[in-house]
PDB file of N, CA and C in Angstrom:
ATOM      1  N   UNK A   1      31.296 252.430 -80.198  1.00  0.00           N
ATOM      2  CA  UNK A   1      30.648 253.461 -80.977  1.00  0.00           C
ATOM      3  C   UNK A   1      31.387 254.777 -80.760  1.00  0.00           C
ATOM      4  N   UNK A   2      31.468 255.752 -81.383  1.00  0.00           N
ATOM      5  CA  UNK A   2      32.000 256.739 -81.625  1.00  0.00           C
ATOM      6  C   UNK A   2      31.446 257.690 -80.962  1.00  0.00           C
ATOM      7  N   UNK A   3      31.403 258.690 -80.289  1.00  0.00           N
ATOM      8  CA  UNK A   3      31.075 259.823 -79.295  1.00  0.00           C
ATOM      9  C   UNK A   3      30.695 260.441 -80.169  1.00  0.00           C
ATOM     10  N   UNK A   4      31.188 261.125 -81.415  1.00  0.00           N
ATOM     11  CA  UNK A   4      30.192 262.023 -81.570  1.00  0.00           C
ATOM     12  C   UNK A   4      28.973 261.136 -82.548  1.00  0.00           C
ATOM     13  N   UNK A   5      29.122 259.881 -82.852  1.00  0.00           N
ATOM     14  CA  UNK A   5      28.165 259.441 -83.288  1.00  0.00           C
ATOM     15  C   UNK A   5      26.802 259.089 -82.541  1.00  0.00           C
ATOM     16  N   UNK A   6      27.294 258.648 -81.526  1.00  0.00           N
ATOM     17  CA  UNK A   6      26.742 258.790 -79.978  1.00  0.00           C
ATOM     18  C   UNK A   6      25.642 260.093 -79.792  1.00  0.00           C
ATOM     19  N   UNK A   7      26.160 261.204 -79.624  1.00  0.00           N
ATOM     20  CA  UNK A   7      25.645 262.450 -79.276  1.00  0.00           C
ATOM     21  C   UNK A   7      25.007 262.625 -80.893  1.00  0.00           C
ATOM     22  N   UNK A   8      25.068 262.772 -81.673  1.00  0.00           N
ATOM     23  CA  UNK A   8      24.139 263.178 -82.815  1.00  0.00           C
ATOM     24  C   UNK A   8      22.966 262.040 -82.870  1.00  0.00           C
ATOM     25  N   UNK A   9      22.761 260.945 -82.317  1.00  0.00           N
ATOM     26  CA  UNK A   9      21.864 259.896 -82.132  1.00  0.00           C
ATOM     27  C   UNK A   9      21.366 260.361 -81.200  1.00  0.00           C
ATOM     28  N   UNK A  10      22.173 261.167 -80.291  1.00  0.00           N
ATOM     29  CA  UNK A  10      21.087 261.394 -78.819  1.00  0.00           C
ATOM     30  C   UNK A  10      20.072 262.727 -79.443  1.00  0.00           C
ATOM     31  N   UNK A  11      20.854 263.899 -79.889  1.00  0.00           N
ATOM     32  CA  UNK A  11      20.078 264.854 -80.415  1.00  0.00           C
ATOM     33  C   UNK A  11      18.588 264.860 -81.166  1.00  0.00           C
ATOM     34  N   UNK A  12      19.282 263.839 -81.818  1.00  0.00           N
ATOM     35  CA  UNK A  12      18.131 262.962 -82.917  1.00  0.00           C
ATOM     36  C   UNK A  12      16.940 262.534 -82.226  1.00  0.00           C
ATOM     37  N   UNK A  13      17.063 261.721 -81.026  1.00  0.00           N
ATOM     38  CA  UNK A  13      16.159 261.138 -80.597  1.00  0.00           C
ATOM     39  C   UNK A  13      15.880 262.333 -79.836  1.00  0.00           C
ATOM     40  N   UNK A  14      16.273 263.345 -79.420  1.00  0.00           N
ATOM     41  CA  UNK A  14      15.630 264.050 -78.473  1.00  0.00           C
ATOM     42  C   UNK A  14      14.601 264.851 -79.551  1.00  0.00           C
ATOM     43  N   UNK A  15      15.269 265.657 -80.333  1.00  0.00           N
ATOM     44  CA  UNK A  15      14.192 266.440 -81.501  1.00  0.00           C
ATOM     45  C   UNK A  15      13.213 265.398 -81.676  1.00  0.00           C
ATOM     46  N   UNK A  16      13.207 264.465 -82.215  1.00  0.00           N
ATOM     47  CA  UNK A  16      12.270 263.287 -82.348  1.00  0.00           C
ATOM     48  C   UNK A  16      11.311 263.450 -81.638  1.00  0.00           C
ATOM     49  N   UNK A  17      11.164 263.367 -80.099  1.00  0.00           N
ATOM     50  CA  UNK A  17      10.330 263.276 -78.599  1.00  0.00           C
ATOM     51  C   UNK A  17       9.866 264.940 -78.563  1.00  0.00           C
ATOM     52  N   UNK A  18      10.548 265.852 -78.702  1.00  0.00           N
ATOM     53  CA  UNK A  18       9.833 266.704 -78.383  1.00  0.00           C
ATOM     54  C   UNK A  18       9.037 267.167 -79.818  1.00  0.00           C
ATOM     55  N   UNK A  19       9.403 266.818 -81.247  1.00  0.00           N
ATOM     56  CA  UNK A  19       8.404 267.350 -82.139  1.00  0.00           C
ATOM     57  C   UNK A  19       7.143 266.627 -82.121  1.00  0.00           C
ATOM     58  N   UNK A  20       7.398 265.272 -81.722  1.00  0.00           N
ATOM     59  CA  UNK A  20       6.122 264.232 -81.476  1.00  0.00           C
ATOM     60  C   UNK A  20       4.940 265.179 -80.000  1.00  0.00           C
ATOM     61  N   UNK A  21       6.143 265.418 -78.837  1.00  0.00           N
ATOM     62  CA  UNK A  21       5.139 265.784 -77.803  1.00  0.00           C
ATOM     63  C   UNK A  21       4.627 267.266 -78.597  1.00  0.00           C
ATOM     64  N   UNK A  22       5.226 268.137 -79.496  1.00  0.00           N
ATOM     65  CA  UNK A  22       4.418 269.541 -79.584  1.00  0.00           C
ATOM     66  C   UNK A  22       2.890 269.214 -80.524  1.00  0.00           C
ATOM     67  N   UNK A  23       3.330 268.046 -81.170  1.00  0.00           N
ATOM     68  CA  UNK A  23       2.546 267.748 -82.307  1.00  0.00           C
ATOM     69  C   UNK A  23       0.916 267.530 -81.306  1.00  0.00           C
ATOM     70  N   UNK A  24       1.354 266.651 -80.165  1.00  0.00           N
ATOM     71  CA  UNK A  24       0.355 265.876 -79.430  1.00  0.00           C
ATOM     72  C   UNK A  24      -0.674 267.700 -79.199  1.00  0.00           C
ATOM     73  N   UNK A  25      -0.596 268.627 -78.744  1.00  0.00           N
ATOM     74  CA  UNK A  25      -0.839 269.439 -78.431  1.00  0.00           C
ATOM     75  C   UNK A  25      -1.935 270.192 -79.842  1.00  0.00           C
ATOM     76  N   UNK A  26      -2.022 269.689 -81.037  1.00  0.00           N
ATOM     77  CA  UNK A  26      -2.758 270.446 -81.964  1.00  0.00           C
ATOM     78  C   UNK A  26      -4.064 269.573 -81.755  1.00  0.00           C
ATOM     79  N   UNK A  27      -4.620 270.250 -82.501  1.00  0.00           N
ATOM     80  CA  UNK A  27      -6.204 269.721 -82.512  1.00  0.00           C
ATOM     81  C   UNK A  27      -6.966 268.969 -83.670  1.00  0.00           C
ATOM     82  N   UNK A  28      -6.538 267.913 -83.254  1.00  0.00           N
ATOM     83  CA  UNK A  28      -6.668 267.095 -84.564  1.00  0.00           C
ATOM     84  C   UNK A  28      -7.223 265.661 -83.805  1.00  0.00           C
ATOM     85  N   UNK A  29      -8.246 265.699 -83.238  1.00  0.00           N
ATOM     86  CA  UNK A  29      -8.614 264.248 -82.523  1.00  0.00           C
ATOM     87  C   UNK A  29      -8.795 263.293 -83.466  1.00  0.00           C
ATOM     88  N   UNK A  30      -8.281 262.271 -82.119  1.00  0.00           N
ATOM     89  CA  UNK A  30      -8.119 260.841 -83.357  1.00  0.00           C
ATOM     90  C   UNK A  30      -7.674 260.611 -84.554  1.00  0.00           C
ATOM     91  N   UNK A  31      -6.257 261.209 -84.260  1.00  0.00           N
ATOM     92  CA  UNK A  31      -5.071 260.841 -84.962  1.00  0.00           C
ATOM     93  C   UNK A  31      -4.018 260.276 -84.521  1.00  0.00           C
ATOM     94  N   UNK A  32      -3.496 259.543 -85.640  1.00  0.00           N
ATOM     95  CA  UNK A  32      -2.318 258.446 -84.567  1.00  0.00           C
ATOM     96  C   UNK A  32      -1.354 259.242 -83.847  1.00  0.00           C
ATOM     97  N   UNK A  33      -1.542 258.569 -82.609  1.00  0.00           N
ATOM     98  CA  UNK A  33       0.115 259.466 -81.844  1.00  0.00           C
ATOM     99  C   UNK A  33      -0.764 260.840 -81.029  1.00  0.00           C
ATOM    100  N   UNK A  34      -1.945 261.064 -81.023  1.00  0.00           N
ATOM    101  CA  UNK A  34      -2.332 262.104 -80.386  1.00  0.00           C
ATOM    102  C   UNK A  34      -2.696 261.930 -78.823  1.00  0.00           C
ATOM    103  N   UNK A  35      -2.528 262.856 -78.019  1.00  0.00           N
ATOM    104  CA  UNK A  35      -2.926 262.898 -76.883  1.00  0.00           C
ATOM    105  C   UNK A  35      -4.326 262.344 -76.246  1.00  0.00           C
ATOM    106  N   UNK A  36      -4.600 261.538 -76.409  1.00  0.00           N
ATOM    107  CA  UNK A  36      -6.422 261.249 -76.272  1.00  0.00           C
ATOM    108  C   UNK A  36      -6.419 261.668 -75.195  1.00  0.00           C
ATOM    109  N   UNK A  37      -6.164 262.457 -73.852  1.00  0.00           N
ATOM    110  CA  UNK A  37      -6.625 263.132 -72.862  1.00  0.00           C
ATOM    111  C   UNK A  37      -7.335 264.589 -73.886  1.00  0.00           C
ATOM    112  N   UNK A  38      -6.464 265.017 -74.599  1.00  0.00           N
ATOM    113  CA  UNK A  38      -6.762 266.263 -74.886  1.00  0.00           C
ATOM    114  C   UNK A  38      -7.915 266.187 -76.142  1.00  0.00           C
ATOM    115  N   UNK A  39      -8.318 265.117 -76.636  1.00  0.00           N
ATOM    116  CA  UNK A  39      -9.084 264.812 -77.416  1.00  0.00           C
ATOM    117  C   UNK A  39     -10.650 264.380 -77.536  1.00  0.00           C
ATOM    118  N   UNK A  40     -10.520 263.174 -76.427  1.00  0.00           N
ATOM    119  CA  UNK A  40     -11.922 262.403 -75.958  1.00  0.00           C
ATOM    120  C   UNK A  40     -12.238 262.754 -74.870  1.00  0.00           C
ATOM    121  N   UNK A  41     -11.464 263.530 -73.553  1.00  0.00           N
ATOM    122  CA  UNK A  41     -11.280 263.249 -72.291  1.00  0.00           C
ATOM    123  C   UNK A  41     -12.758 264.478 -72.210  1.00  0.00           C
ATOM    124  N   UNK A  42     -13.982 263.767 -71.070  1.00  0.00           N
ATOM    125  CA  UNK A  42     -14.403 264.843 -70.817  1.00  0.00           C
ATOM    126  C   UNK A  42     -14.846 264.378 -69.110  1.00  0.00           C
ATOM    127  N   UNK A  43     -14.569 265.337 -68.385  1.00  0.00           N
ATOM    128  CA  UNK A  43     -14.448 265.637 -67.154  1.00  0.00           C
ATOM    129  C   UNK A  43     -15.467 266.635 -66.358  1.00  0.00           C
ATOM    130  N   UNK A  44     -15.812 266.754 -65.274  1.00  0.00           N
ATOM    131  CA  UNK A  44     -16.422 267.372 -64.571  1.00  0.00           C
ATOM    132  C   UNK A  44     -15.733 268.048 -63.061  1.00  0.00           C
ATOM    133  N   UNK A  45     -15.831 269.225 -62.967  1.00  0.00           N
ATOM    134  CA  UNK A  45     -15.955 270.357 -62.020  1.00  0.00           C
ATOM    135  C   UNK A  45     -16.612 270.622 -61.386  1.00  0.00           C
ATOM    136  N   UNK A  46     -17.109 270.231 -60.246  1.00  0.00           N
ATOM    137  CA  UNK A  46     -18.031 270.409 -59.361  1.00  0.00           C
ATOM    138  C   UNK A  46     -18.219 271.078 -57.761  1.00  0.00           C
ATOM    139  N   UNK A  47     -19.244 271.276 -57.586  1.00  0.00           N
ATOM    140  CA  UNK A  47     -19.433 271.227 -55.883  1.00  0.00           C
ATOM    141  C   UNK A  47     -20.855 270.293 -55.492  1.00  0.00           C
ATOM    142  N   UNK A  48     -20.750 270.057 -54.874  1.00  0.00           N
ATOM    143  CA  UNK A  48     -22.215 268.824 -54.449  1.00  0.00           C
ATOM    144  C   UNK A  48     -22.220 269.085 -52.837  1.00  0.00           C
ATOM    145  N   UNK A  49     -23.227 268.879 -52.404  1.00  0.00           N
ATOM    146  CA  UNK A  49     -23.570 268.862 -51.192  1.00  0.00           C
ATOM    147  C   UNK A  49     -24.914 267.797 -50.664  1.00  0.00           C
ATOM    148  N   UNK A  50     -24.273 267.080 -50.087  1.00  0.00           N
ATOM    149  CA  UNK A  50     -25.568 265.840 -49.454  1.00  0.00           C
ATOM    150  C   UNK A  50     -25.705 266.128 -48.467  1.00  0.00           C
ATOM    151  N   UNK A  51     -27.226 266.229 -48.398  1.00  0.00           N
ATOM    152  CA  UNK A  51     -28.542 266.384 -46.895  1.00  0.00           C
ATOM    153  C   UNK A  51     -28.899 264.634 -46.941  1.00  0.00           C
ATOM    154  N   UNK A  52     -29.088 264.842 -45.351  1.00  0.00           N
ATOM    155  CA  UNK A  52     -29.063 263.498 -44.349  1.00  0.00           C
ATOM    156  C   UNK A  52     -29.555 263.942 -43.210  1.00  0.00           C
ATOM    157  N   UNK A  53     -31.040 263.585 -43.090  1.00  0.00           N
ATOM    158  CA  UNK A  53     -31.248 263.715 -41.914  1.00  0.00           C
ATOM    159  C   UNK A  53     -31.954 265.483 -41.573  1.00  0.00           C
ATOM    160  N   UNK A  54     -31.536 267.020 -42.661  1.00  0.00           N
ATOM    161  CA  UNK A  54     -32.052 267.824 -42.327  1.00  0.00           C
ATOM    162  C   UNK A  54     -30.304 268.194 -42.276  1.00  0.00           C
ATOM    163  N   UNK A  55     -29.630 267.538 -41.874  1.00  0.00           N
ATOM    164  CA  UNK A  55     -27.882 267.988 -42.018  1.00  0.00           C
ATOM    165  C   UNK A  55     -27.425 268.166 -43.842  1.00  0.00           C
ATOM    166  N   UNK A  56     -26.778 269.095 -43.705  1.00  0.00           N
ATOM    167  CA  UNK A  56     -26.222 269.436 -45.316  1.00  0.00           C
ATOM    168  C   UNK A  56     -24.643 269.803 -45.077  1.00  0.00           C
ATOM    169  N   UNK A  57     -23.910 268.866 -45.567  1.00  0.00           N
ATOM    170  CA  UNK A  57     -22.405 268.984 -46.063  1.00  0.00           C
ATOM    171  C   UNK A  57     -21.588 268.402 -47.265  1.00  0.00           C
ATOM    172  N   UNK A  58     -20.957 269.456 -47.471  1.00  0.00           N
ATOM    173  CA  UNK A  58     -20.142 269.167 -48.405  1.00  0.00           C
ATOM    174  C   UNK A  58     -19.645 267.402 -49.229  1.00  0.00           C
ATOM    175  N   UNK A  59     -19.625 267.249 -50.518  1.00  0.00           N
ATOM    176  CA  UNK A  59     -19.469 265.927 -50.802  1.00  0.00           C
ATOM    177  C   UNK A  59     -18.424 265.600 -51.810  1.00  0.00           C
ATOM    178  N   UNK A  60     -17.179 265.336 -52.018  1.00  0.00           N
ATOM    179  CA  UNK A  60     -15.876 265.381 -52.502  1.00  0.00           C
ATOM    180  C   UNK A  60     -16.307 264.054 -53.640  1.00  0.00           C
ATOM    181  N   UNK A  61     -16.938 263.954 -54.773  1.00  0.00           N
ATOM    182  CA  UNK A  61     -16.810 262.428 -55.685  1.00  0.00           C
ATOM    183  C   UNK A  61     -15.579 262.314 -55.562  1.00  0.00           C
ATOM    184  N   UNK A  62     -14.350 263.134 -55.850  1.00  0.00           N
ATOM    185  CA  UNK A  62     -13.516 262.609 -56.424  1.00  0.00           C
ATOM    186  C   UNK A  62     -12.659 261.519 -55.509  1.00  0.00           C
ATOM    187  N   UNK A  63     -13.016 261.764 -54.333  1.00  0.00           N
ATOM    188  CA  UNK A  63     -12.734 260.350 -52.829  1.00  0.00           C
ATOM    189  C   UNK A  63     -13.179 259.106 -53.424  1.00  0.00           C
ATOM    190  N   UNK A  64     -14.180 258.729 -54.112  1.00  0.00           N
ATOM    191  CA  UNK A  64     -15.187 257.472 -54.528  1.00  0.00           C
ATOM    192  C   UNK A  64     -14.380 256.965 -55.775  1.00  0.00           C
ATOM    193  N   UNK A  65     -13.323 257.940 -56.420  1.00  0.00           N
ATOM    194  CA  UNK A  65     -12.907 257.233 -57.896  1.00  0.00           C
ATOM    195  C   UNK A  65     -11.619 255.980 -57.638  1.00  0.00           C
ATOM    196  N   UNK A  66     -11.270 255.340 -58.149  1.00  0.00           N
ATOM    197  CA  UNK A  66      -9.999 254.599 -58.034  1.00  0.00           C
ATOM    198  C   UNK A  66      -8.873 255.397 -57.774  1.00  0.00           C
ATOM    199  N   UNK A  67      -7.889 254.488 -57.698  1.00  0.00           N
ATOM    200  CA  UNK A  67      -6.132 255.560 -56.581  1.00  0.00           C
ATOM    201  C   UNK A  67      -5.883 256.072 -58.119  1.00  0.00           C
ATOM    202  N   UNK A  68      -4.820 257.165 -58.424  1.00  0.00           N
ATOM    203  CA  UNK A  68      -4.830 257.603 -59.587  1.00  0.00           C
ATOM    204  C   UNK A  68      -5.550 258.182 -60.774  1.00  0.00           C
ATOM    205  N   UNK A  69      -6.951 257.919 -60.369  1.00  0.00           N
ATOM    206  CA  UNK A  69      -8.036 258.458 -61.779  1.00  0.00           C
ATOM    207  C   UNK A  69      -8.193 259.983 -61.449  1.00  0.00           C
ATOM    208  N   UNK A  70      -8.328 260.818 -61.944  1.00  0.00           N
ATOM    209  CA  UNK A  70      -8.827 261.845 -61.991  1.00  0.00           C
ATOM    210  C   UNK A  70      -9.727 262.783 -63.197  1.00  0.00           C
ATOM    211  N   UNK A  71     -10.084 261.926 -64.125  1.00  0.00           N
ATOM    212  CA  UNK A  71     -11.109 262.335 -64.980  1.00  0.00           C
ATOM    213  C   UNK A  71     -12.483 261.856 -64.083  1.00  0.00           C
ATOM    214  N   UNK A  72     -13.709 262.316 -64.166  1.00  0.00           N
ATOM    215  CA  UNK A  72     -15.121 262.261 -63.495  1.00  0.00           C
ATOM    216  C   UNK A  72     -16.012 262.694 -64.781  1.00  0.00           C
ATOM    217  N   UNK A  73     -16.286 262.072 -65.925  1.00  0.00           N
ATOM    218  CA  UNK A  73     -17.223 262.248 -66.701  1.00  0.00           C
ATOM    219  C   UNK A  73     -18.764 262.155 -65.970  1.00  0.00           C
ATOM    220  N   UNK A  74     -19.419 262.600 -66.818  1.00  0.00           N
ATOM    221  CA  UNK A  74     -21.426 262.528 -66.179  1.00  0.00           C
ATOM    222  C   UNK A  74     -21.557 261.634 -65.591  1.00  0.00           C
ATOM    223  N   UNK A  75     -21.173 260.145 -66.407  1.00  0.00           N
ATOM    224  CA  UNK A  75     -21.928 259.057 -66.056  1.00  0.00           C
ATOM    225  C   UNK A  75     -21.483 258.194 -64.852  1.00  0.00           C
ATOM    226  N   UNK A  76     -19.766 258.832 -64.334  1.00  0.00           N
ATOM    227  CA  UNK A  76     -19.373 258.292 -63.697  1.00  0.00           C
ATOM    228  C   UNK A  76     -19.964 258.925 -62.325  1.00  0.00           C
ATOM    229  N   UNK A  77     -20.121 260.530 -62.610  1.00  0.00           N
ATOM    230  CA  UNK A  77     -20.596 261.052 -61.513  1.00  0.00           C
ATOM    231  C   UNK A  77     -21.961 260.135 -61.050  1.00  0.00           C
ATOM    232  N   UNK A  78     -22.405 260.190 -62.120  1.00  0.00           N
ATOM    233  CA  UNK A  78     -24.038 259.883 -61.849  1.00  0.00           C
ATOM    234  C   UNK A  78     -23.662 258.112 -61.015  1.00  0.00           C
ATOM    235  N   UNK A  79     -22.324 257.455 -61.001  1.00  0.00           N
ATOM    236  CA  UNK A  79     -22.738 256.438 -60.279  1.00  0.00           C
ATOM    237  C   UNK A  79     -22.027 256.579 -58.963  1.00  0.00           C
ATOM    238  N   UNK A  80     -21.032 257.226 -58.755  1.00  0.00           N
ATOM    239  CA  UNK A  80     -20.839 258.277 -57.434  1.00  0.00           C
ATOM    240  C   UNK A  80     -21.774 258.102 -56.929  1.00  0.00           C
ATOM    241  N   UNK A  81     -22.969 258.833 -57.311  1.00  0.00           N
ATOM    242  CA  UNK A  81     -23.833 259.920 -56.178  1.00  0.00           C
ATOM    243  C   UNK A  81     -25.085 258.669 -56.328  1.00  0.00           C
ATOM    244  N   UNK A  82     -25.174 257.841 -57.047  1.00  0.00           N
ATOM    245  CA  UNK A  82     -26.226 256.619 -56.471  1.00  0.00           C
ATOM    246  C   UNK A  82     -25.733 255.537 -56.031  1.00  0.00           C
ATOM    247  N   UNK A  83     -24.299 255.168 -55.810  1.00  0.00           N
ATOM    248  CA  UNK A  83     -23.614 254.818 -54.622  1.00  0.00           C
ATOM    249  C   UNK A  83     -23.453 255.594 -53.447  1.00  0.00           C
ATOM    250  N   UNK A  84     -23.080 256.841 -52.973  1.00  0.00           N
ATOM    251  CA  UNK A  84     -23.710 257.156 -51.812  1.00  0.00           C
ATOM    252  C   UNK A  84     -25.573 257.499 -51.552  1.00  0.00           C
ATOM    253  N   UNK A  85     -26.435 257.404 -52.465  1.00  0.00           N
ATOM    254  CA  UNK A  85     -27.946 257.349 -52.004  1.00  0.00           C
ATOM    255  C   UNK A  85     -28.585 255.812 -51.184  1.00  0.00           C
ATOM    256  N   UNK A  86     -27.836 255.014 -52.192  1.00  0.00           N
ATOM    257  CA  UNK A  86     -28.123 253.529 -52.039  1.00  0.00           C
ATOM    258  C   UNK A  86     -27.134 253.025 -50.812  1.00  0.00           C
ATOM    259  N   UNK A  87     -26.057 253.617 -50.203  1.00  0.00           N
ATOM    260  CA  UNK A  87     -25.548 252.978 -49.051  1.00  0.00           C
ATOM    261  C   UNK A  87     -26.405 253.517 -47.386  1.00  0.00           C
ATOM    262  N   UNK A  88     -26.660 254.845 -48.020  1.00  0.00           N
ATOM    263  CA  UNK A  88     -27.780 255.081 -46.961  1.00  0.00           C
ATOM    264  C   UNK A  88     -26.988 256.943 -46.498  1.00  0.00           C
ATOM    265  N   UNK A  89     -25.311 256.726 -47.591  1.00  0.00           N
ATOM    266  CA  UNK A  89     -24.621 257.792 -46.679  1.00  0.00           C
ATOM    267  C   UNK A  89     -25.807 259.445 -47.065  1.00  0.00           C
ATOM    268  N   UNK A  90     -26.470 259.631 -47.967  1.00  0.00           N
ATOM    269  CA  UNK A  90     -27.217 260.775 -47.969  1.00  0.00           C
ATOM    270  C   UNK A  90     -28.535 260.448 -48.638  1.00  0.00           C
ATOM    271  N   UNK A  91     -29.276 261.376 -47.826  1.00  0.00           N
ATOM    272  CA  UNK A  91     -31.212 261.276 -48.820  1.00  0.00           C
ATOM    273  C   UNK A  91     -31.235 261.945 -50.060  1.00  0.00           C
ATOM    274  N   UNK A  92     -30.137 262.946 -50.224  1.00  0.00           N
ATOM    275  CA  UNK A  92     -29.995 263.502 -51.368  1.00  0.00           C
ATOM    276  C   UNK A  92     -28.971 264.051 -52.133  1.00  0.00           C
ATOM    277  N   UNK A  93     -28.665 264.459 -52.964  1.00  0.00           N
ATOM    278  CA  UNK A  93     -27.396 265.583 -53.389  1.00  0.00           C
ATOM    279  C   UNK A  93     -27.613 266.444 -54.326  1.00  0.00           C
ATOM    280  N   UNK A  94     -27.213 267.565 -54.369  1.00  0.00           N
ATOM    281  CA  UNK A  94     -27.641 268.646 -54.910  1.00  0.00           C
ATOM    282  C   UNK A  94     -25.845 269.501 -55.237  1.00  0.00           C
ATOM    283  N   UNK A  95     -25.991 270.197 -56.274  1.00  0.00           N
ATOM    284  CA  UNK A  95     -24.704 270.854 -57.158  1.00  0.00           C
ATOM    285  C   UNK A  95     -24.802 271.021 -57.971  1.00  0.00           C
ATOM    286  N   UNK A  96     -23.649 272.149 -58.458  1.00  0.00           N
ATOM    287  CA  UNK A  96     -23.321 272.723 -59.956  1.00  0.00           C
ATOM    288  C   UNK A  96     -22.295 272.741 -60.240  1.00  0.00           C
ATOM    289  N   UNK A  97     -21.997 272.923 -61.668  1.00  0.00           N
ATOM    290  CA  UNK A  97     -19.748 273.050 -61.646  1.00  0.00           C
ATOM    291  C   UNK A  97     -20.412 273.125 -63.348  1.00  0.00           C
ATOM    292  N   UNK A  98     -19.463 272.333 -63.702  1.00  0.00           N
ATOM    293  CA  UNK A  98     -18.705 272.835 -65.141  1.00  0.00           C
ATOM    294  C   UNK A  98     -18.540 271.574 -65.849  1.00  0.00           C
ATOM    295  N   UNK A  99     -18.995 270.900 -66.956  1.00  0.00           N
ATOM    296  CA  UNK A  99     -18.382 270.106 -67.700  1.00  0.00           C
ATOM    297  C   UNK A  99     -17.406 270.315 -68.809  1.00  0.00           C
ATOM    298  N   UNK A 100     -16.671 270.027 -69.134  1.00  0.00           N
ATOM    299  CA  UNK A 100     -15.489 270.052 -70.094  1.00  0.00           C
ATOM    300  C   UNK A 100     -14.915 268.771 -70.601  1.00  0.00           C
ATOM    301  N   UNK A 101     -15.476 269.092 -72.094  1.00  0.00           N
ATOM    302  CA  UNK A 101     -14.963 268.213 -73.276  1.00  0.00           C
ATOM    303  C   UNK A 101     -14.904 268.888 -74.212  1.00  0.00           C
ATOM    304  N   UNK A 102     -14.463 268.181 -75.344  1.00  0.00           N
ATOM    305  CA  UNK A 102     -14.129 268.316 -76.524  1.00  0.00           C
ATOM    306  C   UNK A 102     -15.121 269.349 -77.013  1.00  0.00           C
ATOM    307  N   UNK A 103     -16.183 269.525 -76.925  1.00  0.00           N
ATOM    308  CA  UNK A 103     -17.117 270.489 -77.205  1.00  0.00           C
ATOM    309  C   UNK A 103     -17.044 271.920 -76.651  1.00  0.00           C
ATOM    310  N   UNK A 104     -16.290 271.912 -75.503  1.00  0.00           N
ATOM    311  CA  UNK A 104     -15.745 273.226 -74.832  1.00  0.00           C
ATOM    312  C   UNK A 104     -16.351 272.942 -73.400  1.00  0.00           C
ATOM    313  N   UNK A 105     -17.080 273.851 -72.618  1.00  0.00           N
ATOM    314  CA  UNK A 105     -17.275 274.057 -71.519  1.00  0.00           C
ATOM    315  C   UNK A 105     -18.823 274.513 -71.223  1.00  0.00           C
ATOM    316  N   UNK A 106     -19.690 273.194 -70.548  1.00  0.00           N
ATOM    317  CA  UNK A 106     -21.195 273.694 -71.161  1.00  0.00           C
ATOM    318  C   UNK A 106     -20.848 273.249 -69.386  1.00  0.00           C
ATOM    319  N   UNK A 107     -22.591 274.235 -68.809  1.00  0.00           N
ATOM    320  CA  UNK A 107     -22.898 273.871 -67.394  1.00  0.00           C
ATOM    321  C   UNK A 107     -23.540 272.892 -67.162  1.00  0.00           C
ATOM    322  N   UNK A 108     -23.222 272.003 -65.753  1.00  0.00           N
ATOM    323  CA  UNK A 108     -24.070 271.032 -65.607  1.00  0.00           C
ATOM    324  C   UNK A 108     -24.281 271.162 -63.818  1.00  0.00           C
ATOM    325  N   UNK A 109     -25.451 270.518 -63.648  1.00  0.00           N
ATOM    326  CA  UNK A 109     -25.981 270.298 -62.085  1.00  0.00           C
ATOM    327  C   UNK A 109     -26.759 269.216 -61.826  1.00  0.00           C
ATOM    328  N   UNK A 110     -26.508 269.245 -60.772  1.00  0.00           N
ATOM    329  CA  UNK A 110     -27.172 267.668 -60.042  1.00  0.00           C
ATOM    330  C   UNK A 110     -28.305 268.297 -58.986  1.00  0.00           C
ATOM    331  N   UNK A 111     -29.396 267.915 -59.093  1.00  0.00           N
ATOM    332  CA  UNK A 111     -30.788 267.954 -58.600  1.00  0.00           C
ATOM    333  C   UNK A 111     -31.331 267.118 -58.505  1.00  0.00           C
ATOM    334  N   UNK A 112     -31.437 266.645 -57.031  1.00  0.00           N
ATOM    335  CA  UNK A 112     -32.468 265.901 -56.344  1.00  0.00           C
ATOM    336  C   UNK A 112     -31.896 264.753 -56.541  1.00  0.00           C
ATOM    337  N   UNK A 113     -30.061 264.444 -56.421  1.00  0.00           N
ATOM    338  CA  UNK A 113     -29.223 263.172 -57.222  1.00  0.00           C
ATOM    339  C   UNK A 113     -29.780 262.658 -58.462  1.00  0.00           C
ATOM    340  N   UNK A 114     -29.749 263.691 -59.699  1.00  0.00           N
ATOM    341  CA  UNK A 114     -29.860 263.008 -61.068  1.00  0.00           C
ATOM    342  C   UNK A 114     -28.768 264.128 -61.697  1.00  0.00           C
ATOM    343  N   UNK A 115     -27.565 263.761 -62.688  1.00  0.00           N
ATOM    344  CA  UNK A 115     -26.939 264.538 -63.133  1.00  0.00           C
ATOM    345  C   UNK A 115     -27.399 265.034 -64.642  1.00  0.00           C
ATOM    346  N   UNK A 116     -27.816 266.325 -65.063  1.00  0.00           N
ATOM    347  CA  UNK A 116     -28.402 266.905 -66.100  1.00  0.00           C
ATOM    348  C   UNK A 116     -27.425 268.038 -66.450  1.00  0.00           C
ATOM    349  N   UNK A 117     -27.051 267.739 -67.582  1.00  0.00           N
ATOM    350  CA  UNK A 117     -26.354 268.620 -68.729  1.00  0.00           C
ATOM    351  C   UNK A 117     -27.228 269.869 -69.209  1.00  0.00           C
TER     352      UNK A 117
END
């Protein structure tokens, strides 16, 4: 193959990759080729704290998710925190933070271990 045919194929494919990745970045959910992190993904921000015993410390969900995950939607929280009630590790958990999705950024808290939007 020819070098500069070579290099104008590489150019090509590079413009290609990056107009596809700027594209991923507009707001157009659920469209082909779009970012579905930036689309469906909704996640939680938190602080929690589990009492045990009359003791109150700090409680990290994001330790409880699989190696690599780092999205924590509601429902996942909500099985977090009734996996540690039900192993015995706390009598309760209590917190506030931030949910974020597609809808923007609404508050949420956990009282008395039930998670409410």
């Amino acid at each position: 193959m020819p070098a500069a045919l070579l290099t104008a194929a590489q150019l090509s494919a590079t413009a290609a990759l990056v107009a596809w990745m700027i594209s991923g970045f507009t707001r157009r959910p659920g469209r082909w080729m779009r970012y579905p992190l930036f689309s469906q993904a909704t996640f939680v921000i938190i602080d929690l704290t589990g009492t045990k015993d009359g003791r109150v410390e700090q409680v990290n969900p994001y330790a409880f998710l699989s190696p690599g995950a780092f999205l924590l939607p509601p429902p996942q929280l909500q099985t977090v925190i009734d996996h540690l009630i039900n192993t015995g590790r706390y009598d309760r958990i209590d917190g506030d933070g931030r949910c974020l999705s597609v809808k923007g950024v609404q508050p949420i808290e956990v009282r008395d271990s039930r998670v409410a939007l």
